[in-house]
Protein backbone atom coordinates (compact mmCIF):
# COMPACT_ATOMS: atom_id res chain seq x y z
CA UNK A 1 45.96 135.30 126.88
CA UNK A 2 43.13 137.66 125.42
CA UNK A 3 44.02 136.22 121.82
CA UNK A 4 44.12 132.43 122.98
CA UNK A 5 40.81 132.82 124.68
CA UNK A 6 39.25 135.07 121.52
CA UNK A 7 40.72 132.04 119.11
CA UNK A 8 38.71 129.49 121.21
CA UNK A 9 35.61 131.92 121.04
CA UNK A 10 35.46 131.93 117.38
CA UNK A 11 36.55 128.20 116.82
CA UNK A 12 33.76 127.23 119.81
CA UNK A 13 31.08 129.45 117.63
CA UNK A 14 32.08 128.19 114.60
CA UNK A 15 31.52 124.38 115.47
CA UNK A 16 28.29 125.52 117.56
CA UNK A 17 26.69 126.82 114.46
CA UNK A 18 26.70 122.95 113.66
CA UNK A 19 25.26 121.64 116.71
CA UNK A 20 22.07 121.57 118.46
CA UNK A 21 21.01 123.60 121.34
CA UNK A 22 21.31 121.44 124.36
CA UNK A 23 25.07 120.91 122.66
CA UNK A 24 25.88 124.62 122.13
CA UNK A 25 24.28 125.62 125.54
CA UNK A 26 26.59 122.76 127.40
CA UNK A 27 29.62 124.40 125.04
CA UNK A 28 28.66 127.71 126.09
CA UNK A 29 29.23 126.90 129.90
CA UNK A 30 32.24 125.54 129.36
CA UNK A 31 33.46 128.65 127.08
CA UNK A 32 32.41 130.27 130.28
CA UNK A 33 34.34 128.05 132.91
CA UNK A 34 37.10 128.18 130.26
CA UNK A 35 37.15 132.25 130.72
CA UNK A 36 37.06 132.19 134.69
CA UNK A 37 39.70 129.43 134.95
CA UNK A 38 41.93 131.57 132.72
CA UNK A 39 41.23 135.02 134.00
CA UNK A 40 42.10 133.22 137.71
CA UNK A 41 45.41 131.55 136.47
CA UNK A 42 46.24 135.35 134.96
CA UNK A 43 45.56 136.56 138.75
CA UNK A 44 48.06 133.62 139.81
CA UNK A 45 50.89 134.27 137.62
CA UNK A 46 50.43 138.04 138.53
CA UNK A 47 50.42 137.35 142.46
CA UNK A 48 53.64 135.01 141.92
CA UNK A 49 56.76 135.78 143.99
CA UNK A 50 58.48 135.45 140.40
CA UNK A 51 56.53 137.77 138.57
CA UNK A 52 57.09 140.32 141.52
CA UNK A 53 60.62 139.64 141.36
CA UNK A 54 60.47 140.05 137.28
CA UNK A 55 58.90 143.49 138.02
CA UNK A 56 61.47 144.27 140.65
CA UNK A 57 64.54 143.14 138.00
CA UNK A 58 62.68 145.49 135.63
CA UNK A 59 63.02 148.27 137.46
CA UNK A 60 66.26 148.08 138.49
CA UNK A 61 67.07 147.71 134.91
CA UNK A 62 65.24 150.69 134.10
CA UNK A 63 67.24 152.62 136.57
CA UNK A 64 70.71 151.26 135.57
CA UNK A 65 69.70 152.41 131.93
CA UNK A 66 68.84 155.79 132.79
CA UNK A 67 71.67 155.89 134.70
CA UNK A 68 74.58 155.25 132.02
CA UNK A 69 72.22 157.69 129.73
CA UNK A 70 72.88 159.87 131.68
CA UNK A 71 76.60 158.94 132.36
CA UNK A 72 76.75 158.98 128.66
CA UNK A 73 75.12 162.71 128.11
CA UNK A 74 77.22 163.86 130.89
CA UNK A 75 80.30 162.96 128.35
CA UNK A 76 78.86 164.34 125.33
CA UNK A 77 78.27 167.17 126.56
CA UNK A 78 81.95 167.97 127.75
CA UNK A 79 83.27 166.29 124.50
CA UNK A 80 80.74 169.17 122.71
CA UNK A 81 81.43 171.51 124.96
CA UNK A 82 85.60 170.60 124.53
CA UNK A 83 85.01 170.71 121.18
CA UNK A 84 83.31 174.03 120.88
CA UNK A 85 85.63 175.75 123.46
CA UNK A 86 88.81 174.94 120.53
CA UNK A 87 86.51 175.95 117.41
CA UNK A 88 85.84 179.20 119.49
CA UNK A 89 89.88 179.20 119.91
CA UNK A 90 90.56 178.87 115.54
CA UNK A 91 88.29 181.70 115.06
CA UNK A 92 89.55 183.97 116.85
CA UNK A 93 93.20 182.94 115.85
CA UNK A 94 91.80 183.20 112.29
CA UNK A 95 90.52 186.27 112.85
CA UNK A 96 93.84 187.64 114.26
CA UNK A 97 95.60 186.02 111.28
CA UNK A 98 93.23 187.96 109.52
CA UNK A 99 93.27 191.25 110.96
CA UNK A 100 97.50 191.39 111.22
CA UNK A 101 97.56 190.43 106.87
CA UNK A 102 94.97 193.31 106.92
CA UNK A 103 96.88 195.72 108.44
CA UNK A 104 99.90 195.02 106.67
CA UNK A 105 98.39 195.29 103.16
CA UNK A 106 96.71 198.34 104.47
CA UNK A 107 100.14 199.85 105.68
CA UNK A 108 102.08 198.42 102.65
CA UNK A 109 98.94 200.33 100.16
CA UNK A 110 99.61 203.45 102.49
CA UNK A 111 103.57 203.49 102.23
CA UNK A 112 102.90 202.54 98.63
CA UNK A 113 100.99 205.67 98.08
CA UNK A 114 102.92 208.15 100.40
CA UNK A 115 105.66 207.13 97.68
């Protein structure tokens, strides 16, 4: 609305700069009435039942999203969680892997060198 009624502004001064001053004062008022019949039909579409009910839609909208967002975290989360919980599991099965071929070279080196 803002843009529409700065676009008339300019265009209105533009062809003013052309006219004389009885014209550009009559153009003026206008520009004026122009304004407050604008900034009342913005006050009309804001007051309308529809634009409540656009406000009210948005909302609810707003809450839905957040809602599966959060539905949605709530799953990554156990999926990371899931996923950590088995890494956590191959370590330490590595680990064991690791410490049993440990102690078997170690015992083979010792029975090796008691020999």
């Amino acid at each position: 609305m803002r843009t529409l009624f700065g676009i008339a502004a300019i265009g209105l001064s533009l062809g003013l700069a052309a006219c004389s001053q009885p014209t550009q004062d009559k153009a003026g008022a206008d520009l004026k009435a122009v304004g407050s019949d604008l900034s009342a039909a913005a006050k009309d579409v804001a007051n309308a039942p529809a634009a409540k009910a656009l406000g009210s839609d948005i909302k609810q909208g707003a809450a839905e999203a957040a809602a599966t967002t959060k539905v949605a975290a709530d799953k990554a989360t156990a999926q990371i969680e899931d996923s950590a919980e088995k890494a956590g599991d191959k370590v330490k099965a590595g680990a064991k892997t690791a410490a049993d071929k440990t102690d078997a070279a170690l015992n083979k080196a010792r029975d090796d060198a008691q020999k």
